[in-house]
N, C-alpha and C. Protein backbone atom coordinates (compact mmCIF):
# COMPACT_ATOMS: atom_id res chain seq x y z
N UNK A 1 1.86 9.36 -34.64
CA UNK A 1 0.70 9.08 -33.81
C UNK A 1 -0.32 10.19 -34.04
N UNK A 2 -1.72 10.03 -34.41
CA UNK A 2 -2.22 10.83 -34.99
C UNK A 2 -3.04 11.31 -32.88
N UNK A 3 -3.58 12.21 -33.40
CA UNK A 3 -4.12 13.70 -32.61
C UNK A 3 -4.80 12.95 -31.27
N UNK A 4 -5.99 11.94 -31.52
CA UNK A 4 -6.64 10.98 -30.47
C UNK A 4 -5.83 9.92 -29.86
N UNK A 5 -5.06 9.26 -30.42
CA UNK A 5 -3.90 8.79 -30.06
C UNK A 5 -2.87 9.06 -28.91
N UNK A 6 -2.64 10.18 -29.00
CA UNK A 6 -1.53 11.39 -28.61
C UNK A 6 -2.23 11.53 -27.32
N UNK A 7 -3.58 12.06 -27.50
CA UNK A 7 -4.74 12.24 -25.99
C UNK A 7 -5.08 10.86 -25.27
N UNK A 8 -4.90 9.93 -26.14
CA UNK A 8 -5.39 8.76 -24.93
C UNK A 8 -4.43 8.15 -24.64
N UNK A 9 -3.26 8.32 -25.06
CA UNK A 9 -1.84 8.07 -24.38
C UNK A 9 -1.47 8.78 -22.67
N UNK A 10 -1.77 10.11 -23.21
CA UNK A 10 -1.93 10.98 -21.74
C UNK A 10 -2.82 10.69 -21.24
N UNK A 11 -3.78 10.60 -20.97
CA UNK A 11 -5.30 10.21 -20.21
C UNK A 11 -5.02 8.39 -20.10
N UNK A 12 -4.74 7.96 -20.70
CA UNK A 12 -4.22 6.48 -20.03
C UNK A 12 -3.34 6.43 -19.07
N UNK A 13 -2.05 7.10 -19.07
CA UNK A 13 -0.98 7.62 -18.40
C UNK A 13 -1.54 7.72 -17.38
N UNK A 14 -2.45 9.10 -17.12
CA UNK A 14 -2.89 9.43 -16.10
C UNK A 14 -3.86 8.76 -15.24
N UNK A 15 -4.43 7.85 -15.75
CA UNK A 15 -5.25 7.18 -15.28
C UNK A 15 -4.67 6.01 -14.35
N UNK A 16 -3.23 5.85 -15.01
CA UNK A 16 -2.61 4.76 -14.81
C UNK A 16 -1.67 5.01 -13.18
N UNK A 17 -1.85 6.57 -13.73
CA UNK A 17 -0.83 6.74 -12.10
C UNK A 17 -1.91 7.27 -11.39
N UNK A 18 -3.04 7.90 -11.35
CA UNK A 18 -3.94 7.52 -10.76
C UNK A 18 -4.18 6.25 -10.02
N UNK A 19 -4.24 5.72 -10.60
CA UNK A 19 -4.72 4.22 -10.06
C UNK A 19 -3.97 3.00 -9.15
N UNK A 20 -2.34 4.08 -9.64
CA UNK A 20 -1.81 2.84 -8.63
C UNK A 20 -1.58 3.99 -7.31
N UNK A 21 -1.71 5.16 -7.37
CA UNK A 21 -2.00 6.26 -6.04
C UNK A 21 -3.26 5.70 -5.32
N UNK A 22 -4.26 5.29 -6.02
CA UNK A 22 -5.60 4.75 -4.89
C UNK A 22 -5.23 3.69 -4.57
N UNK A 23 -4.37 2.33 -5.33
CA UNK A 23 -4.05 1.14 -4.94
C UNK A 23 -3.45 1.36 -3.84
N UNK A 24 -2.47 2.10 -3.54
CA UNK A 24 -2.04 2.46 -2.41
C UNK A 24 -2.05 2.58 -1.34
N UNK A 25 -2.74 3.84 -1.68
CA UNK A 25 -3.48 4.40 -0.22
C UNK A 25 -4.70 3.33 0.00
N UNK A 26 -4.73 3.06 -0.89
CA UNK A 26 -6.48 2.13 -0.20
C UNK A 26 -5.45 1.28 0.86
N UNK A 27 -4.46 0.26 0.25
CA UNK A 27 -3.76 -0.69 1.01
C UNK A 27 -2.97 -0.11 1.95
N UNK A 28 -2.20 1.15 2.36
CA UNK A 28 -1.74 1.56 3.30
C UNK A 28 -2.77 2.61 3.89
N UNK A 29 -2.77 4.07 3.78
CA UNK A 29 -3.42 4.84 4.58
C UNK A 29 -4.70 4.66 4.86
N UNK A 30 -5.67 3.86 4.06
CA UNK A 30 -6.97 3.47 4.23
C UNK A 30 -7.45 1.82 4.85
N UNK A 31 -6.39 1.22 4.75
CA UNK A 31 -6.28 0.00 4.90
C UNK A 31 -7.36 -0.43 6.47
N UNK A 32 -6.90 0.60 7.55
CA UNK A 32 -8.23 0.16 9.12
C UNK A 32 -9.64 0.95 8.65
N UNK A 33 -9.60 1.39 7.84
CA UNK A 33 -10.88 1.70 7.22
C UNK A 33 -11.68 1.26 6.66
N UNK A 34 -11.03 0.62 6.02
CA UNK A 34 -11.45 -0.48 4.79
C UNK A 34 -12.03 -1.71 5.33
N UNK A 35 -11.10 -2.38 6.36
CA UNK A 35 -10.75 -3.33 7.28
C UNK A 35 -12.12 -3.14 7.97
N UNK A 36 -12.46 -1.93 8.99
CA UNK A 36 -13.27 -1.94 10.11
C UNK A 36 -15.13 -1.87 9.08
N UNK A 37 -15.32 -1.33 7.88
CA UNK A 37 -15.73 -0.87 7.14
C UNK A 37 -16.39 -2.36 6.21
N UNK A 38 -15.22 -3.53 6.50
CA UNK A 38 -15.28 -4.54 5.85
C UNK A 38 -15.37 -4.51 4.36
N UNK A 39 -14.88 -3.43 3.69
CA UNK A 39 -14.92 -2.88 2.23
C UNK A 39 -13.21 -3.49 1.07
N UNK A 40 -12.61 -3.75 1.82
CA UNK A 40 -11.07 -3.84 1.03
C UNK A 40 -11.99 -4.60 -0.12
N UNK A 41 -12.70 -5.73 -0.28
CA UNK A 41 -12.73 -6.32 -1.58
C UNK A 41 -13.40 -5.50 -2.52
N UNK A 42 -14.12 -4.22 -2.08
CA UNK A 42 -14.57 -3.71 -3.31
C UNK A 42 -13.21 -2.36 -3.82
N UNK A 43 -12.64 -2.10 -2.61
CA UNK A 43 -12.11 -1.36 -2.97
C UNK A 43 -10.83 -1.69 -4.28
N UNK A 44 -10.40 -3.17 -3.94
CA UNK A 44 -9.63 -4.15 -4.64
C UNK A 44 -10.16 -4.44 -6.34
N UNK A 45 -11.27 -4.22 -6.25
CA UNK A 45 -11.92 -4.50 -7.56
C UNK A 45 -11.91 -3.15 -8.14
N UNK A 46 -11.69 -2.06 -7.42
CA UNK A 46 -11.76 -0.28 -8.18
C UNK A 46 -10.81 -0.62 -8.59
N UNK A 47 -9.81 -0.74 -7.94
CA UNK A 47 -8.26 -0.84 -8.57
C UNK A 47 -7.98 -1.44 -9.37
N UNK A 48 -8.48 -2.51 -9.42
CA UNK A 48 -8.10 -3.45 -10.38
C UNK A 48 -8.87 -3.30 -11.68
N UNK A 49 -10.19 -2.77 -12.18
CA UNK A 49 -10.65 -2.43 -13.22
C UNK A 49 -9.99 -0.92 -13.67
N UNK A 50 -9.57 -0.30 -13.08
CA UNK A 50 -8.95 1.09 -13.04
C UNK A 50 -7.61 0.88 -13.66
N UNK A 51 -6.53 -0.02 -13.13
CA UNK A 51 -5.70 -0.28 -13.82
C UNK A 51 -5.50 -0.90 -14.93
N UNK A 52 -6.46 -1.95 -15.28
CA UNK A 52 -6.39 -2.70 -16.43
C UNK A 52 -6.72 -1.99 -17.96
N UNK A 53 -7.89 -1.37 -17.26
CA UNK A 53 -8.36 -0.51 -18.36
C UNK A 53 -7.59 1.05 -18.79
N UNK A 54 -6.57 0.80 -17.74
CA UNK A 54 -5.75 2.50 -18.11
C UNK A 54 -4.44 1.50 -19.07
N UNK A 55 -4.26 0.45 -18.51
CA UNK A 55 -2.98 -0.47 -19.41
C UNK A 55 -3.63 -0.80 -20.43
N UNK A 56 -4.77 -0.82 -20.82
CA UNK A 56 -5.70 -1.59 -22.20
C UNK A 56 -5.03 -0.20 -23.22
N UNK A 57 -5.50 1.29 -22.66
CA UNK A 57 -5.96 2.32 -23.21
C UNK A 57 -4.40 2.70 -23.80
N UNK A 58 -3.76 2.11 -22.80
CA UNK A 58 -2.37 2.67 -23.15
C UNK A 58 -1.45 2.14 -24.20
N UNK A 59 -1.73 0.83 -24.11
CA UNK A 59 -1.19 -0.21 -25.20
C UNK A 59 -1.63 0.31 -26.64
N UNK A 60 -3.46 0.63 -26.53
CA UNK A 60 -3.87 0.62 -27.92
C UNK A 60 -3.89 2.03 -28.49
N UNK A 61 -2.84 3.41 -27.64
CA UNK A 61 -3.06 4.27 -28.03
C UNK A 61 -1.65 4.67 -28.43
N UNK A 62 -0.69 3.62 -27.88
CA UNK A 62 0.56 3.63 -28.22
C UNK A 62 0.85 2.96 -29.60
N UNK A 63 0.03 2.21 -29.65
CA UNK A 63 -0.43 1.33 -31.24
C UNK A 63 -0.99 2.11 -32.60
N UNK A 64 -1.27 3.64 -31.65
CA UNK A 64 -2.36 3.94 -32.77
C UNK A 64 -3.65 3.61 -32.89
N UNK A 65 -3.90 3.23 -32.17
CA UNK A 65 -5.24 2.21 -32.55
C UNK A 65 -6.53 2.78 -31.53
N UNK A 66 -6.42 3.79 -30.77
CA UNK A 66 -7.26 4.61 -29.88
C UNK A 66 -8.03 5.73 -30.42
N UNK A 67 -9.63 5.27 -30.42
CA UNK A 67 -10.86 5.88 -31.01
C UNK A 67 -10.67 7.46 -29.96
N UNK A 68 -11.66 8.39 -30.14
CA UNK A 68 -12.46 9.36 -29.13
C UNK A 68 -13.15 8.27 -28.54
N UNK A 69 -14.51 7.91 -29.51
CA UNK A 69 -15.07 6.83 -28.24
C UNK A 69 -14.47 6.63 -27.93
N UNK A 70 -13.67 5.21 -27.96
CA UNK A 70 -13.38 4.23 -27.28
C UNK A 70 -12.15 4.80 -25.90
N UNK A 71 -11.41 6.21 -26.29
CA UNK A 71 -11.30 6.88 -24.81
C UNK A 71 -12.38 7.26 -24.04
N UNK A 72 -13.38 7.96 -24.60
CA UNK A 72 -14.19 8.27 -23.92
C UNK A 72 -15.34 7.02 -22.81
N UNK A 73 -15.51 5.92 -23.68
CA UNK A 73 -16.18 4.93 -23.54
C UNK A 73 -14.94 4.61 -21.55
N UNK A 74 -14.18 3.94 -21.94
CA UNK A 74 -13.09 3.91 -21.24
C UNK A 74 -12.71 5.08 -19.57
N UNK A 75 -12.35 6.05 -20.47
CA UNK A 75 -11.99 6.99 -19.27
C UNK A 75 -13.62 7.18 -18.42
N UNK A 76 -14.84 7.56 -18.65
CA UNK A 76 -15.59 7.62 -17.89
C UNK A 76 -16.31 6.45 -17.73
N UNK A 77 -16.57 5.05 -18.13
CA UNK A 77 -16.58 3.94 -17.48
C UNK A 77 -15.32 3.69 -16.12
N UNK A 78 -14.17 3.79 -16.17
CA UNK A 78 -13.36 4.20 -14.91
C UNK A 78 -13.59 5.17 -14.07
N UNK A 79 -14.08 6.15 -14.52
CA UNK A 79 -14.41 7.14 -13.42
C UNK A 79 -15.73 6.49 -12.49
N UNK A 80 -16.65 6.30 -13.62
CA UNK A 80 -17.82 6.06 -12.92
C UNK A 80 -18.33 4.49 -12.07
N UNK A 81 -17.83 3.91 -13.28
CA UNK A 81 -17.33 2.10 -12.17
C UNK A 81 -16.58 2.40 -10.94
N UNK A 82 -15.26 2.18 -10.98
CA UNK A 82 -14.15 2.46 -10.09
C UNK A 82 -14.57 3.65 -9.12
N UNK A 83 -14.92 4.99 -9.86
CA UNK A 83 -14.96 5.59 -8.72
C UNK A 83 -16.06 5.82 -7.98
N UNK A 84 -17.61 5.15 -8.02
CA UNK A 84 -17.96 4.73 -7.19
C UNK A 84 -18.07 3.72 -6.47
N UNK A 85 -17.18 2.98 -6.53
CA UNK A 85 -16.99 1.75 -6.07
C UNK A 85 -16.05 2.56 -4.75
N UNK A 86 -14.72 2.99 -5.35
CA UNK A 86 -14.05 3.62 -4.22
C UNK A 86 -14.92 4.32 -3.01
N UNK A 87 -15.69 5.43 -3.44
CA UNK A 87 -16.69 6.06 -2.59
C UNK A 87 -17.13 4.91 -1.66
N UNK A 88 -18.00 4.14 -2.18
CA UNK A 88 -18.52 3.27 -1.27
C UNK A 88 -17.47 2.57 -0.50
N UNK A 89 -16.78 2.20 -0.77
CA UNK A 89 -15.70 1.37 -0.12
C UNK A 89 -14.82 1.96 1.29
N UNK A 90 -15.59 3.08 1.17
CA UNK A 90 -14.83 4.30 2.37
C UNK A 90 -16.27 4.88 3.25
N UNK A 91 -17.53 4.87 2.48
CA UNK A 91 -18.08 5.53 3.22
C UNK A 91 -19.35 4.28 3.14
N UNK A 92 -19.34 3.55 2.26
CA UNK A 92 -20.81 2.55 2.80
C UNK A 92 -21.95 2.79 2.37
N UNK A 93 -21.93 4.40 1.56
CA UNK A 93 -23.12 4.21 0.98
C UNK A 93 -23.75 3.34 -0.24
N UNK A 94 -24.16 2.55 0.10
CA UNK A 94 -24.96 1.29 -0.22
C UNK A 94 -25.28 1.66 -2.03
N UNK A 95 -26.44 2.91 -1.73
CA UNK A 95 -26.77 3.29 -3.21
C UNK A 95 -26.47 3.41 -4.35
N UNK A 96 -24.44 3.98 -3.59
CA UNK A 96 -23.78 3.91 -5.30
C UNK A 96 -23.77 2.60 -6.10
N UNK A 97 -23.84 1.61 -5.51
CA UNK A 97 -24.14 0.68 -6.10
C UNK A 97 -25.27 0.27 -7.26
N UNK A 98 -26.06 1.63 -7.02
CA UNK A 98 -27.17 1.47 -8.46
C UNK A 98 -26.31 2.34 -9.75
N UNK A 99 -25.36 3.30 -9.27
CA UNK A 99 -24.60 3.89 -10.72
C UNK A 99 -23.36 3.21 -10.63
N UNK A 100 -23.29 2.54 -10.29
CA UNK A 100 -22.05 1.62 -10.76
C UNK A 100 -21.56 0.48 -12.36
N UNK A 101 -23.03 0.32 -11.66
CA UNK A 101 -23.60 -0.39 -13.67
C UNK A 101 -23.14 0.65 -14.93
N UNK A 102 -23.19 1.56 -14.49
CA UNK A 102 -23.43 2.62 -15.64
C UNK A 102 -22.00 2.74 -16.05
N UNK A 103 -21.29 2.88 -15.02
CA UNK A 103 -19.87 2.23 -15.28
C UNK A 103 -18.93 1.35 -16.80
N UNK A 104 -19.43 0.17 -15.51
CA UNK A 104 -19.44 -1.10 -15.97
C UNK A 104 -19.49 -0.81 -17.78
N UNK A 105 -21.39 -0.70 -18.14
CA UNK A 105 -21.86 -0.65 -19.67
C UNK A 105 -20.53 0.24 -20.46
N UNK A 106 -20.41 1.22 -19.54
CA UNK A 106 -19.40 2.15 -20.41
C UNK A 106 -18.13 0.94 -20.92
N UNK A 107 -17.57 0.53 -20.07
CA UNK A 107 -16.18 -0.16 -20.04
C UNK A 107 -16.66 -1.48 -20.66
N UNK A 108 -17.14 -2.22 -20.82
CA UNK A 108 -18.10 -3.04 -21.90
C UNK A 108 -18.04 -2.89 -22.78
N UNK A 109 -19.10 -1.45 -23.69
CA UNK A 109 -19.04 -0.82 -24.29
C UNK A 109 -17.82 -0.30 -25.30
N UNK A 110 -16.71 0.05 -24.73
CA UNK A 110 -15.19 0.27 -25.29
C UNK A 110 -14.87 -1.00 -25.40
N UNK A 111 -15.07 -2.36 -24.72
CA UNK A 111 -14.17 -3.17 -25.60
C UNK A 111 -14.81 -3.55 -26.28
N UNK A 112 -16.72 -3.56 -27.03
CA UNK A 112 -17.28 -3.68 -27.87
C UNK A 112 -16.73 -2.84 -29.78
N UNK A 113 -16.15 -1.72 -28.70
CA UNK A 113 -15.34 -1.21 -30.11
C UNK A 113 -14.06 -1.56 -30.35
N UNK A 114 -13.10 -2.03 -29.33
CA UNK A 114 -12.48 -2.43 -29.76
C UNK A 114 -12.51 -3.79 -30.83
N UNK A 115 -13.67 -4.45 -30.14
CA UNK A 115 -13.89 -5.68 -31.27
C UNK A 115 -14.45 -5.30 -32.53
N UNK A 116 -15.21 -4.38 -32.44
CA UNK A 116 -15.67 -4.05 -34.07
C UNK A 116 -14.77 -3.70 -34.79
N UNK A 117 -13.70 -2.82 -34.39
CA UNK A 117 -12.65 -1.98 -35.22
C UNK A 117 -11.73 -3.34 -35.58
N UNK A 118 -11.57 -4.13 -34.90
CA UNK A 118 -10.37 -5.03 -35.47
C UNK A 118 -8.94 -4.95 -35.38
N UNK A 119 -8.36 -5.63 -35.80
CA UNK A 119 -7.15 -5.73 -36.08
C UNK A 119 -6.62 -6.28 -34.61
């Protein structure tokens, strides 16, 4: 497994147990928060782009097949999707919702390379 590989194996990993630690707590310790807050469905959608994309990263880095971009594209499209989505989902501020996109393009973006690269 060559050198980028090796790194987006760990940073998928981590992302991955990351993500099911917020799935969590969002659904248990945050859950009357969420609830009173009326937020669980966005918080449901952090998680769920958070995990998919840490299982995408992990598959294709266990394959070999994991760019720098396409970690990079990846790991901070999750940070920045997901984790302002989480933010809001706890506190309501409305606004993160304008850098959330930025997200999104990122995580877009990585599976745009994954389609160029092939295989």
């Amino acid at each position: 497994m060559e050198a980028s590989s090796r790194v987006a194996f760990r940073i998928a990993a981590a992302l991955g147990l990351l993500g099911v630690v917020l799935g969590a707590f969002g659904a248990h310790g945050l859950a009357p928060t969420l609830a009173q807050l009326e937020t669980v469905e966005i918080w449901k959608t952090a998680a769920l782009y958070h995990l998919v994309h840490a299982v995408a990263l992990l598959a294709l880095a266990a394959a070999g097949r994991a760019s720098w971009p396409l970690t990079a594209c990846w790991t901070g499209g999750v940070a920045i999707f997901s984790g302002t989505l989480y933010v809001l989902a706890v506190t309501g501020l409305k606004w993160l919702g304008a850098i959330t996109p930025i997200g999104g393009t990122l995580l877009i973006a990585g599976w745009a390379l994954v389609m160029i690269r092939g295989k």
